[in-house]
PDB file of N, CA and C in Angstrom:
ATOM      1  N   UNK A   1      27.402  19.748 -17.978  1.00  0.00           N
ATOM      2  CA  UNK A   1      26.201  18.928 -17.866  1.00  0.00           C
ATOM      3  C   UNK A   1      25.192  19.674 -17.002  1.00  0.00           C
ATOM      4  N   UNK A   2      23.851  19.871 -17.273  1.00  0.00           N
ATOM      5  CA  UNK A   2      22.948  21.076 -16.706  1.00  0.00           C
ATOM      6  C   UNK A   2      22.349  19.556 -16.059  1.00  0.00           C
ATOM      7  N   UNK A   3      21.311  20.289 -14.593  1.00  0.00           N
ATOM      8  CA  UNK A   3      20.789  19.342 -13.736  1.00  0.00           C
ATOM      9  C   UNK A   3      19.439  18.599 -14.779  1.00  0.00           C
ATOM     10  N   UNK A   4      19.471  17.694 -14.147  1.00  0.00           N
ATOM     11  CA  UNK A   4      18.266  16.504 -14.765  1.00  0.00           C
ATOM     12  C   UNK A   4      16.975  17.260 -14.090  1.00  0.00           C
ATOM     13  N   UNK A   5      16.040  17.146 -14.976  1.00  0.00           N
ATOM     14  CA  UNK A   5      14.522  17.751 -14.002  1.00  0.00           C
ATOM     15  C   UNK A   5      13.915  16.532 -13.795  1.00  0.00           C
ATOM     16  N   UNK A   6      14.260  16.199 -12.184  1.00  0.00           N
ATOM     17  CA  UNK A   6      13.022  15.007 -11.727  1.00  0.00           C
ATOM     18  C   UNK A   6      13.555  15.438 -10.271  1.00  0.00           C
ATOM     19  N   UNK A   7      12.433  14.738  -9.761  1.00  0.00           N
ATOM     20  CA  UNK A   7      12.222  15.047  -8.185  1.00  0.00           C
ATOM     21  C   UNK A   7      13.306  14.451  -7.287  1.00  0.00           C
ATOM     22  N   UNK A   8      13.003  14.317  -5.981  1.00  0.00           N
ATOM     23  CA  UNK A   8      13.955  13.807  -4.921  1.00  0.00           C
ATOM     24  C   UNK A   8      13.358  12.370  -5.371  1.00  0.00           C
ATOM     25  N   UNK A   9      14.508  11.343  -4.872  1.00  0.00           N
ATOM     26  CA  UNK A   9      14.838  10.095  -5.803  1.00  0.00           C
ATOM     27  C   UNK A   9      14.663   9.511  -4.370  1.00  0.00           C
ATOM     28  N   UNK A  10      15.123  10.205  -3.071  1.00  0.00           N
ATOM     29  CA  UNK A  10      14.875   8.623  -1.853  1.00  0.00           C
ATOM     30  C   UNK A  10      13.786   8.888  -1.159  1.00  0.00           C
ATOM     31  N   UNK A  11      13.596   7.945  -0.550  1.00  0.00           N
ATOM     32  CA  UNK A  11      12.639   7.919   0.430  1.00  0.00           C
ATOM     33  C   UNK A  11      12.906   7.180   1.160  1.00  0.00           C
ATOM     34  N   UNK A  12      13.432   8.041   2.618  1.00  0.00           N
ATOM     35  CA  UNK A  12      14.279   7.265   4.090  1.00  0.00           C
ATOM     36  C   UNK A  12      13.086   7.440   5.013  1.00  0.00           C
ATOM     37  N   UNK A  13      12.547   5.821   4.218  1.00  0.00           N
ATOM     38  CA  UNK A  13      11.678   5.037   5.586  1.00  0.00           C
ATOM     39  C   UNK A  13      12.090   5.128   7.029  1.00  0.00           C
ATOM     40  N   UNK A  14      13.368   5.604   7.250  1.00  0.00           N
ATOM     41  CA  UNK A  14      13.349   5.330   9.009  1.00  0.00           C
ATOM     42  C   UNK A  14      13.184   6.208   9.805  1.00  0.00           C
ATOM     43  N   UNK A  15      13.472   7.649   8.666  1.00  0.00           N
ATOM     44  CA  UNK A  15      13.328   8.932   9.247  1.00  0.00           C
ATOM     45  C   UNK A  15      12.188   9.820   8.809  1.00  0.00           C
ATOM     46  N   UNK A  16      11.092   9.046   8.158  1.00  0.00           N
ATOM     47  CA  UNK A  16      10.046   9.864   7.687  1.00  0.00           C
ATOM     48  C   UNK A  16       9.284   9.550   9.049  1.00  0.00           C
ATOM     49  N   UNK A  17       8.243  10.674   9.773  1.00  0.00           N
ATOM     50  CA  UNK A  17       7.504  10.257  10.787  1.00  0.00           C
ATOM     51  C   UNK A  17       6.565   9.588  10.235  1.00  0.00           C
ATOM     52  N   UNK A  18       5.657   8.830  11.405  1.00  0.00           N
ATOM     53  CA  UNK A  18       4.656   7.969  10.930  1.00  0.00           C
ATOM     54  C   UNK A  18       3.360   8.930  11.079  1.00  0.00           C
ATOM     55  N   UNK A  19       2.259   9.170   9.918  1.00  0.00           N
ATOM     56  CA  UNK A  19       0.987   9.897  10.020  1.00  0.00           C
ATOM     57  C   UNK A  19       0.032   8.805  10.185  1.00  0.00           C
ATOM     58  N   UNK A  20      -1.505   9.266  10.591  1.00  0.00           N
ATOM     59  CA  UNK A  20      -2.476   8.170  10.659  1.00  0.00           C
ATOM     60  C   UNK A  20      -2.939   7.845   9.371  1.00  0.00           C
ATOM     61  N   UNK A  21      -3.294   6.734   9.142  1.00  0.00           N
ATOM     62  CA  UNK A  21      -3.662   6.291   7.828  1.00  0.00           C
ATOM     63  C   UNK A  21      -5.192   5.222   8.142  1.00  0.00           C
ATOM     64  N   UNK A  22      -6.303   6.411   8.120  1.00  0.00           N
ATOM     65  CA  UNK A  22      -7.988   5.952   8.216  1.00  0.00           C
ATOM     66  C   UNK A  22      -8.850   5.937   6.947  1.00  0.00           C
ATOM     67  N   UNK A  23      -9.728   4.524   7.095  1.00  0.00           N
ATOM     68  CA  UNK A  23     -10.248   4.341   5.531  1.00  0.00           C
ATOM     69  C   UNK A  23     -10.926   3.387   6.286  1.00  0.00           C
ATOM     70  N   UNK A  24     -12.554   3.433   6.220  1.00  0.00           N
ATOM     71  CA  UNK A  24     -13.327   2.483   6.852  1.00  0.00           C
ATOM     72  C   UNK A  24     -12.916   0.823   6.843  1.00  0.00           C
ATOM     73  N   UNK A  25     -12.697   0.493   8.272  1.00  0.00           N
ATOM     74  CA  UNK A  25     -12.088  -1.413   8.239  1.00  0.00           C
ATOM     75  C   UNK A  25     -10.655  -0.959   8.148  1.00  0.00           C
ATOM     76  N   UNK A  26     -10.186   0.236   8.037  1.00  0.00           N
ATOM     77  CA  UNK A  26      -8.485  -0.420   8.192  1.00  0.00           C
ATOM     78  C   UNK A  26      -7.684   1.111   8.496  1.00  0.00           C
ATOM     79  N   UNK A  27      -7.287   0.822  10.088  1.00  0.00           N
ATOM     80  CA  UNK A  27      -7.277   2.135  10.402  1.00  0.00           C
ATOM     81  C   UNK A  27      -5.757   1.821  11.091  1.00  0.00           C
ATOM     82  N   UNK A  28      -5.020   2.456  10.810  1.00  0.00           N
ATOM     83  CA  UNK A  28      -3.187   2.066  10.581  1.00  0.00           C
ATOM     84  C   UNK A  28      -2.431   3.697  10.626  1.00  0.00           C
ATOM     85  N   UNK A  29      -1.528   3.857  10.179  1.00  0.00           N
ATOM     86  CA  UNK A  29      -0.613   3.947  10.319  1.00  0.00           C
ATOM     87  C   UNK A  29      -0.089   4.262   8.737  1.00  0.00           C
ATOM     88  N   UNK A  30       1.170   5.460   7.881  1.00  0.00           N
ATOM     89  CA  UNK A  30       1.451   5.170   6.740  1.00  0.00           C
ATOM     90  C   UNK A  30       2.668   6.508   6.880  1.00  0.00           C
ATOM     91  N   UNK A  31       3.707   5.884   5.770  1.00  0.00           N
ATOM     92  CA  UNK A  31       4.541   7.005   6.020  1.00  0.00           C
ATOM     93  C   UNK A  31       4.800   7.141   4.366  1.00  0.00           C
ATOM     94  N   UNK A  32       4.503   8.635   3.762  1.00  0.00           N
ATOM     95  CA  UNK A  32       4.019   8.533   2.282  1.00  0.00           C
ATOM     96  C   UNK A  32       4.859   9.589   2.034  1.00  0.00           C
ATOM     97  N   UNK A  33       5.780   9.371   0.427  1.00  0.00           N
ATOM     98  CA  UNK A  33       6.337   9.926  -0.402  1.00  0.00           C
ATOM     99  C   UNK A  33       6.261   9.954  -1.587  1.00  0.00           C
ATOM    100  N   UNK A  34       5.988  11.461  -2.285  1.00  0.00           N
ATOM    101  CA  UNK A  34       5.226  11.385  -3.348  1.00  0.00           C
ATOM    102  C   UNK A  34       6.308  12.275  -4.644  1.00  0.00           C
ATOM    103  N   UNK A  35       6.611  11.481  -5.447  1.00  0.00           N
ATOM    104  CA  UNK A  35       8.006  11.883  -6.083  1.00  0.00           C
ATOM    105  C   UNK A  35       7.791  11.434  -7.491  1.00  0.00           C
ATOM    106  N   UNK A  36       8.198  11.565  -8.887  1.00  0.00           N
ATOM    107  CA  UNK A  36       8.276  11.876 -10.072  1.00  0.00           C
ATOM    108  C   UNK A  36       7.070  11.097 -10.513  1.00  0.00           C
ATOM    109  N   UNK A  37       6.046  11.232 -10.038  1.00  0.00           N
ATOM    110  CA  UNK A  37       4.500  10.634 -10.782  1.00  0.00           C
ATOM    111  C   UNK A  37       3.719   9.311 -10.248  1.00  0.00           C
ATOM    112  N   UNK A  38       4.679   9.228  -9.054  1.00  0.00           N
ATOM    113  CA  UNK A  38       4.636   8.310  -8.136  1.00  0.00           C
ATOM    114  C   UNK A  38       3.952   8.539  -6.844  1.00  0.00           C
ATOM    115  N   UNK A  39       3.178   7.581  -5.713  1.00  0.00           N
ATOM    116  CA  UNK A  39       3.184   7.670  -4.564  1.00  0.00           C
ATOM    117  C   UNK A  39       3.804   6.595  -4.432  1.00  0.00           C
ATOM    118  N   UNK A  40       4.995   6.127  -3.468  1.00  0.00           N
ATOM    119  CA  UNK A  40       5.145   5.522  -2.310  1.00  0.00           C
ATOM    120  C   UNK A  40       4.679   5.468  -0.987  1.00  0.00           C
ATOM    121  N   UNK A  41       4.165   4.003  -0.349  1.00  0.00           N
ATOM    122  CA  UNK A  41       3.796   3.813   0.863  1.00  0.00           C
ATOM    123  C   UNK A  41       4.139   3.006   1.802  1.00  0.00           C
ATOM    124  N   UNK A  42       4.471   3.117   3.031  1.00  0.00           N
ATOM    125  CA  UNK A  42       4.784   2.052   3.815  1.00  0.00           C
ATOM    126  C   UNK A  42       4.029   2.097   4.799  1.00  0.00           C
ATOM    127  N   UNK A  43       2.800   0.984   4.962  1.00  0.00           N
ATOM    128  CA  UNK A  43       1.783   1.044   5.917  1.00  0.00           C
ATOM    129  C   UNK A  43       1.693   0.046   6.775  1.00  0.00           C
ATOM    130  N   UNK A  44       1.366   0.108   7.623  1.00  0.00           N
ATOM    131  CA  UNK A  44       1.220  -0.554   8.636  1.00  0.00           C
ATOM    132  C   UNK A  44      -0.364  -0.738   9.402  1.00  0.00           C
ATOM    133  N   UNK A  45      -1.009  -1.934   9.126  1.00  0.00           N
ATOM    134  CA  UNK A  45      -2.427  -2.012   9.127  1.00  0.00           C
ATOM    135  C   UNK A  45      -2.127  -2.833  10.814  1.00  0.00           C
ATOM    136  N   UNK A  46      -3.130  -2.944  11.158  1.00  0.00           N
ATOM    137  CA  UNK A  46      -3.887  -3.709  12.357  1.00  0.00           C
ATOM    138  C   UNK A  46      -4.425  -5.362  12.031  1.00  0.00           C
ATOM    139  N   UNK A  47      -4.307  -5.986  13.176  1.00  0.00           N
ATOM    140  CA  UNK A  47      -4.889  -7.788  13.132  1.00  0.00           C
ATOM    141  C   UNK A  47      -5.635  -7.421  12.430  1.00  0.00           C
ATOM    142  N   UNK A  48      -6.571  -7.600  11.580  1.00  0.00           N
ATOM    143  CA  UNK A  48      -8.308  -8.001  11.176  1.00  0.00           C
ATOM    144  C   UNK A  48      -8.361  -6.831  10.429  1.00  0.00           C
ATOM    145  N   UNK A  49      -7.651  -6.222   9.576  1.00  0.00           N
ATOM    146  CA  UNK A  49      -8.329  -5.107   9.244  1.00  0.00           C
ATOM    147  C   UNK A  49      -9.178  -5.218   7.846  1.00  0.00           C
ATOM    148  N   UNK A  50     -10.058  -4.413   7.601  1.00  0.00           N
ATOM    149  CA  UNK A  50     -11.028  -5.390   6.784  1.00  0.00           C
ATOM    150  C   UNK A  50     -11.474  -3.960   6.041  1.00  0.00           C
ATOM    151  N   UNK A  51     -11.033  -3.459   5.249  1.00  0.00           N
ATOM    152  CA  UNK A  51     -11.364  -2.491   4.279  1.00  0.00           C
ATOM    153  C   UNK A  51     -13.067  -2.512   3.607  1.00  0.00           C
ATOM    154  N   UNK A  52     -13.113  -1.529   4.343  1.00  0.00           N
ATOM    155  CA  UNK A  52     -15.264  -1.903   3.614  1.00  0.00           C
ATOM    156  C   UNK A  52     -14.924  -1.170   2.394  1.00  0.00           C
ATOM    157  N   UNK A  53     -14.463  -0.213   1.695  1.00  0.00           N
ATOM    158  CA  UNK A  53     -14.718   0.276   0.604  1.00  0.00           C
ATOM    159  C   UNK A  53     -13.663  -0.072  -0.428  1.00  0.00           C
ATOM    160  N   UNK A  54     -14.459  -0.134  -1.787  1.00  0.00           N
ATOM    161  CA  UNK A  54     -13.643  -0.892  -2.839  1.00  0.00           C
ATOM    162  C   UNK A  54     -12.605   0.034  -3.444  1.00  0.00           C
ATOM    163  N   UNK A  55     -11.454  -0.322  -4.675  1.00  0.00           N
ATOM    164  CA  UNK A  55     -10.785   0.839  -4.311  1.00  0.00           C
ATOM    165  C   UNK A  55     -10.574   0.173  -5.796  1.00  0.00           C
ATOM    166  N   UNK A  56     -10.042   1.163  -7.007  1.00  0.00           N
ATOM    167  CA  UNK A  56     -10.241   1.456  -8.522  1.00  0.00           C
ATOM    168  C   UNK A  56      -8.931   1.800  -9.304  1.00  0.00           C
ATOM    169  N   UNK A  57      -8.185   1.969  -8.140  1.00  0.00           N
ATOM    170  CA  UNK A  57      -6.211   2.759  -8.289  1.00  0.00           C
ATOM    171  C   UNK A  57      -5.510   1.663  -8.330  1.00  0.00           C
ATOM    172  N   UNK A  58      -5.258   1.344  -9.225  1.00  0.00           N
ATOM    173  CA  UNK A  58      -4.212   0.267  -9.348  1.00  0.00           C
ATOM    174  C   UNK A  58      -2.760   0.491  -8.760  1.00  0.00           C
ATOM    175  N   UNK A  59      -2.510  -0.475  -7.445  1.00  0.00           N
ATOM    176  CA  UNK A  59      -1.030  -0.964  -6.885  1.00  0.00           C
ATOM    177  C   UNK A  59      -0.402  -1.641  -6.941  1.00  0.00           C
ATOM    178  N   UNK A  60       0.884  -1.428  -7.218  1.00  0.00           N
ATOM    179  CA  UNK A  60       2.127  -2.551  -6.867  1.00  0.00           C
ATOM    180  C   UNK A  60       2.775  -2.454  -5.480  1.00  0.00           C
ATOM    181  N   UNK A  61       2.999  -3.671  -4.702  1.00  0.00           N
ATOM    182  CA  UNK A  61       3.634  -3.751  -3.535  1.00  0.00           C
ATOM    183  C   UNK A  61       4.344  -5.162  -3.284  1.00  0.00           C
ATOM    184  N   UNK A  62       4.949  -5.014  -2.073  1.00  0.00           N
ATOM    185  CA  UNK A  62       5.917  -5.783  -1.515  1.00  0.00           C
ATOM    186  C   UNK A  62       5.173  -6.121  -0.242  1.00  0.00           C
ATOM    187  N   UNK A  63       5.404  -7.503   0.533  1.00  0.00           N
ATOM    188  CA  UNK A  63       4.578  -7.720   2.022  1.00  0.00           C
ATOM    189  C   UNK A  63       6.399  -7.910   2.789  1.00  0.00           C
ATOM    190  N   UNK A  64       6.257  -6.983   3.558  1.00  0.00           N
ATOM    191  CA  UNK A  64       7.165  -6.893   4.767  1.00  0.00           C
ATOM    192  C   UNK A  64       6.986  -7.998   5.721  1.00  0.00           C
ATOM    193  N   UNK A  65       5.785  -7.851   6.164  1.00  0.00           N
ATOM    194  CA  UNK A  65       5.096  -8.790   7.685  1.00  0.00           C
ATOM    195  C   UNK A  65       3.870  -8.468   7.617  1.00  0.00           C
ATOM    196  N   UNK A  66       3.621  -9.713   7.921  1.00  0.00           N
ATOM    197  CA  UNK A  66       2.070 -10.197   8.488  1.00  0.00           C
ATOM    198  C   UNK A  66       1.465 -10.746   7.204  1.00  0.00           C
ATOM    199  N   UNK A  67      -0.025 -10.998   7.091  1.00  0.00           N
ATOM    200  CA  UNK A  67      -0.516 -12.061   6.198  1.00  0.00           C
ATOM    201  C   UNK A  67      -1.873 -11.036   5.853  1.00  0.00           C
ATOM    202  N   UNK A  68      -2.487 -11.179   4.731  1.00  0.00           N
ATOM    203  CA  UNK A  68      -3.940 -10.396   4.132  1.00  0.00           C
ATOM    204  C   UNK A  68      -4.040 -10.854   2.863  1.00  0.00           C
ATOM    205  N   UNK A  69      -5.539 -10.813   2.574  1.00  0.00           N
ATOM    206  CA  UNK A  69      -5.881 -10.876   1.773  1.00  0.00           C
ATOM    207  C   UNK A  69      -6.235  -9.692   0.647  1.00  0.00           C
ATOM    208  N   UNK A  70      -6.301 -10.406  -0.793  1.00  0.00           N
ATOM    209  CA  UNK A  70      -6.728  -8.900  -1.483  1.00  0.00           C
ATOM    210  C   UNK A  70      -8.144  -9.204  -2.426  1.00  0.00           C
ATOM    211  N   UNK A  71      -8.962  -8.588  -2.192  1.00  0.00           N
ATOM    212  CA  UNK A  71     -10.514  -9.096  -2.684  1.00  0.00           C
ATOM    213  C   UNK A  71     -10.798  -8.811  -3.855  1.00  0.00           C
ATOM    214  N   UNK A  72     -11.311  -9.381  -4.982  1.00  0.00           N
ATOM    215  CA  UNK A  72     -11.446  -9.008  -6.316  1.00  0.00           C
ATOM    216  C   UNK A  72     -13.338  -9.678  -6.364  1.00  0.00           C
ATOM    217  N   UNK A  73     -14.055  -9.245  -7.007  1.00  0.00           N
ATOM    218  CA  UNK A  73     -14.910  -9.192  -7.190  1.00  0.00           C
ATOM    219  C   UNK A  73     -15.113 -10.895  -7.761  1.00  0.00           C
ATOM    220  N   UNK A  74     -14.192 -11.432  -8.139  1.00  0.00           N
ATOM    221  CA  UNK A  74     -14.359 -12.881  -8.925  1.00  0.00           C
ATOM    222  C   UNK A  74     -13.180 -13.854  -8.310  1.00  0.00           C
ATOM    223  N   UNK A  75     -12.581 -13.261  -7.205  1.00  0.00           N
ATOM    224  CA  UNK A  75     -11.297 -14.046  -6.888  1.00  0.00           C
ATOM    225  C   UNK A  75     -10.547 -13.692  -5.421  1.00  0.00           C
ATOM    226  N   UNK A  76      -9.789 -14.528  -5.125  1.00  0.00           N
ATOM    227  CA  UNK A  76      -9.284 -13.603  -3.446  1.00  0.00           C
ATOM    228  C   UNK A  76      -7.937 -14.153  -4.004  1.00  0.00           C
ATOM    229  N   UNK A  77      -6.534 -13.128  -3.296  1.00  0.00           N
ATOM    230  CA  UNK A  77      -5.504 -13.869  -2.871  1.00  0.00           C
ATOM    231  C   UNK A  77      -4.565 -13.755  -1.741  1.00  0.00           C
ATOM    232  N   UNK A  78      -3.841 -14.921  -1.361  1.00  0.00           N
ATOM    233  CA  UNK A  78      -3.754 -14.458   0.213  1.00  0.00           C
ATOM    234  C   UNK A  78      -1.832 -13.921  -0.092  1.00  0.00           C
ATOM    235  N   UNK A  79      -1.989 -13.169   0.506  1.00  0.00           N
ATOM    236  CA  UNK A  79      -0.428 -12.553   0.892  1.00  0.00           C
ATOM    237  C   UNK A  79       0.158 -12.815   2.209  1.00  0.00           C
ATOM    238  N   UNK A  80       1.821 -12.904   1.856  1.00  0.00           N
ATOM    239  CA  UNK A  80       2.495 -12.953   2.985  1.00  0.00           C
ATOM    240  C   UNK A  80       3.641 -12.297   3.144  1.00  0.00           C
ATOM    241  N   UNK A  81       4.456 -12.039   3.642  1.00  0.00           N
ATOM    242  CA  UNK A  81       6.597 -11.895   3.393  1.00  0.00           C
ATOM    243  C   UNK A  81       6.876 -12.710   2.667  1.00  0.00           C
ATOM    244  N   UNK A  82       7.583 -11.619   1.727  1.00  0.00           N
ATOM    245  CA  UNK A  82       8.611 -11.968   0.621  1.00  0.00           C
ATOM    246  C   UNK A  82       7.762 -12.067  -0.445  1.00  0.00           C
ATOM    247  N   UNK A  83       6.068 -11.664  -0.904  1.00  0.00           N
ATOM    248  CA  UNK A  83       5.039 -11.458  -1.624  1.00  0.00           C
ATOM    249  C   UNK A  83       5.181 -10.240  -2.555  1.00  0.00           C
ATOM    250  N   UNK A  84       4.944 -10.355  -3.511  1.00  0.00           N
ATOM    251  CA  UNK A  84       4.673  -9.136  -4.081  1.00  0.00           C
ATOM    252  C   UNK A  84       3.113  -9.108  -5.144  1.00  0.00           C
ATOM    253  N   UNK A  85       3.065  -7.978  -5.302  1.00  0.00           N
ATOM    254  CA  UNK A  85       1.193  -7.945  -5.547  1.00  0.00           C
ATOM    255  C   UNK A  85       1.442  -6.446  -6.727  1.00  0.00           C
ATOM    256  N   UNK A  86       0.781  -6.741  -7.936  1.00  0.00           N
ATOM    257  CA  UNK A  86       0.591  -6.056  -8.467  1.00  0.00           C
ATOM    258  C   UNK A  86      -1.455  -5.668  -8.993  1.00  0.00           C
ATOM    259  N   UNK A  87      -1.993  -4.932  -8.859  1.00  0.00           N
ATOM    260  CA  UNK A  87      -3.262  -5.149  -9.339  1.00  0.00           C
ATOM    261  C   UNK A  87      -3.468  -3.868 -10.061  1.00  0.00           C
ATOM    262  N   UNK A  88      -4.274  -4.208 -11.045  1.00  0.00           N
ATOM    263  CA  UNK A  88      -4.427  -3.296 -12.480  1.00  0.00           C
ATOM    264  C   UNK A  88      -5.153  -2.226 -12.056  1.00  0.00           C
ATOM    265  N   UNK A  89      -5.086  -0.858 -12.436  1.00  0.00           N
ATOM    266  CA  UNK A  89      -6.181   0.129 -12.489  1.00  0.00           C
ATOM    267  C   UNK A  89      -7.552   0.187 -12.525  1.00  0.00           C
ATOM    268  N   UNK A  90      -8.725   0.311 -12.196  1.00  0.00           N
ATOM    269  CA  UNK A  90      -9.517   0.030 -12.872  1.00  0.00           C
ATOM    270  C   UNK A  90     -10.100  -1.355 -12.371  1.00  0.00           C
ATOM    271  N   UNK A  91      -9.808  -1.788 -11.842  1.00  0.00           N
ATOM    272  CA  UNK A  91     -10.171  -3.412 -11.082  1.00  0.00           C
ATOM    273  C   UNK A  91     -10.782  -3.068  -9.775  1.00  0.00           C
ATOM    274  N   UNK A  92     -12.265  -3.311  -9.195  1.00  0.00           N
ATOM    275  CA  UNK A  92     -12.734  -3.123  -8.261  1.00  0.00           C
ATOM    276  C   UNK A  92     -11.744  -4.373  -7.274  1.00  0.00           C
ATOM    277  N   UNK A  93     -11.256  -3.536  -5.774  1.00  0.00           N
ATOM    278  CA  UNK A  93     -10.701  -4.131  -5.114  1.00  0.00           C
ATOM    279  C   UNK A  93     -10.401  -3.872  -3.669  1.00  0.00           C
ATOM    280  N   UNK A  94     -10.684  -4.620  -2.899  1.00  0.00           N
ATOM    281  CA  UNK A  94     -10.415  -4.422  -1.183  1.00  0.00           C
ATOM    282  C   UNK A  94      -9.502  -5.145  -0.406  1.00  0.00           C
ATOM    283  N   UNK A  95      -9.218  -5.304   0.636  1.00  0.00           N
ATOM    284  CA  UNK A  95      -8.071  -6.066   1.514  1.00  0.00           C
ATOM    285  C   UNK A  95      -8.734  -6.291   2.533  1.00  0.00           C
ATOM    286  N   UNK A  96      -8.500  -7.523   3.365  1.00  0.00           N
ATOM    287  CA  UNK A  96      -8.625  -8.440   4.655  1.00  0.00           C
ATOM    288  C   UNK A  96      -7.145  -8.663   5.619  1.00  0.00           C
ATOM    289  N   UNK A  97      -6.919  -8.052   6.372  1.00  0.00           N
ATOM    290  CA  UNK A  97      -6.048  -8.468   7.120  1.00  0.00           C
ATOM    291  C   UNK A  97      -6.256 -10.153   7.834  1.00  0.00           C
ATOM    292  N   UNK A  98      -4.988 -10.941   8.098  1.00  0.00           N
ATOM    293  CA  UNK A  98      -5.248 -11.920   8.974  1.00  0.00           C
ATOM    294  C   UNK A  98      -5.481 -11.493  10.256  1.00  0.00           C
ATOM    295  N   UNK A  99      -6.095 -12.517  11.076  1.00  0.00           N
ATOM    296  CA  UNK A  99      -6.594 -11.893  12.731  1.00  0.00           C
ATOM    297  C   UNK A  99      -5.340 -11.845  13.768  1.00  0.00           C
ATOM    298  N   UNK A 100      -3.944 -12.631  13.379  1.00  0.00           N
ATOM    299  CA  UNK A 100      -3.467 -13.147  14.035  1.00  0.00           C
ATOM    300  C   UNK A 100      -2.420 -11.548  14.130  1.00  0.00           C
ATOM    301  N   UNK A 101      -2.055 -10.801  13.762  1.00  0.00           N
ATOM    302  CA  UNK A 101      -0.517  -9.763  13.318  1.00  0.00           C
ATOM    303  C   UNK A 101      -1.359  -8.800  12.769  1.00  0.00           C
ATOM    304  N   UNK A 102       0.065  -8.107  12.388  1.00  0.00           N
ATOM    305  CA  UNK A 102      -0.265  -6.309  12.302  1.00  0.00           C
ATOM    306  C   UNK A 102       0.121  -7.498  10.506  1.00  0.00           C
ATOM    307  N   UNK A 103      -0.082  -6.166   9.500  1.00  0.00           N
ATOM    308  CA  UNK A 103       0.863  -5.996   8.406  1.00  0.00           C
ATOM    309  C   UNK A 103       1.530  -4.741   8.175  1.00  0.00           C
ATOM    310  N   UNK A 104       2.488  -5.008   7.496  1.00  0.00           N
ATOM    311  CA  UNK A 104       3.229  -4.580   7.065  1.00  0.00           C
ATOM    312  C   UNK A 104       3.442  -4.105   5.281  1.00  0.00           C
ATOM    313  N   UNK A 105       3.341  -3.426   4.746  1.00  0.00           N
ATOM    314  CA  UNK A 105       3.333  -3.544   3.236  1.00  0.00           C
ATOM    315  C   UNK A 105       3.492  -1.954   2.820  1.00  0.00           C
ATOM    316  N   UNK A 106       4.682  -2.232   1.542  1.00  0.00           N
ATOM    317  CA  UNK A 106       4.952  -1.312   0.959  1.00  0.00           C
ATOM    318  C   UNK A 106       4.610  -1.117  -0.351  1.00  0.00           C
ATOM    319  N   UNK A 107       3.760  -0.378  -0.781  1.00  0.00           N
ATOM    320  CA  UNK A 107       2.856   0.178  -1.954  1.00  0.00           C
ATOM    321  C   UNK A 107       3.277   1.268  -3.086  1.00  0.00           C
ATOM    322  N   UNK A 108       2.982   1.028  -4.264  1.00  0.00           N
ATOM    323  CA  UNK A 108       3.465   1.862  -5.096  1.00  0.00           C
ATOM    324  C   UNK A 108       2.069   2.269  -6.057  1.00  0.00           C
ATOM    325  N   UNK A 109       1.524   3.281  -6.331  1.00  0.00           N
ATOM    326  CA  UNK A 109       1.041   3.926  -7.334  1.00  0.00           C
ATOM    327  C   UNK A 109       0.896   4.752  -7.583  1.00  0.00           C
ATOM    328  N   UNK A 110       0.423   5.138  -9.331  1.00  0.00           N
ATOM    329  CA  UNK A 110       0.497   6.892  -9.924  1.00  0.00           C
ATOM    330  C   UNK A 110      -0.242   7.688  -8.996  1.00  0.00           C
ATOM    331  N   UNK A 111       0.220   8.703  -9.180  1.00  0.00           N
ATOM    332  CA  UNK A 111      -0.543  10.533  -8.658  1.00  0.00           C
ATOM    333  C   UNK A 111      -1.367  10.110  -9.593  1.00  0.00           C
ATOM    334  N   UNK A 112      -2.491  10.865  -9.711  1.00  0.00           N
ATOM    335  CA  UNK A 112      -3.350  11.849 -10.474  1.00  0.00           C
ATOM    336  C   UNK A 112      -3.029  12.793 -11.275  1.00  0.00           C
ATOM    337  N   UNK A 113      -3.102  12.732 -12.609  1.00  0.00           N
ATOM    338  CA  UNK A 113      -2.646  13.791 -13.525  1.00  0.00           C
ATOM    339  C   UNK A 113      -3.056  14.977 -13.760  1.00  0.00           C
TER     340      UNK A 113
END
């Protein structure tokens, strides 16, 4: 049996260091692995963080901790733990942290081809 061609398969959140993760309104924290056509993210935002710029990359994620919102041009929805959030490509879209906690949230979308 000859080896399979695809990338490294884990990503050990406990031992990846944490890099800064800055984007006007939401300035955090992210520990990123980028593997068979994929990014993975596990970020960690601030109370209030309030993303000024809209964003066009469609994500799927999971909410660890804390509470935010996700802004759609025609709609809001609020997130919490035990949440999961998928939003389409191509969909103008931003995030609101609650004032009260950090968040927590782990993110999934394509590389760039």
């Amino acid at each position: 049996m000859g080896k399979s061609n695809y990338d490294h398969v884990i990503f050990d959140t406990k031992n990846e260091p944490w890099t800064t993760w800055s984007k006007p309104g939401a300035n955090g924290q992210v520990k990123i692995f980028r593997s068979n056509g994929k990014r993975l993210r596990l970020l960690e935002l601030p109370p209030s963080f309030d993303e000024q710029q809209w964003c066009l990359i469609g994500h799927q994620g999971f909410v660890i901790e804390g509470r935010f919102t996700i802004i759609f041009d025609d709609a809001s929805f609020d997130c919490s733990p035990g949440m999961a959030f998928s939003i389409p490509d191509g969909v103008r879209h931003r995030s609101k942290g609650a004032p009260n906690s950090r968040t927590i949230v782990f993110v999934v979308d394509d590389l760039a081809s």
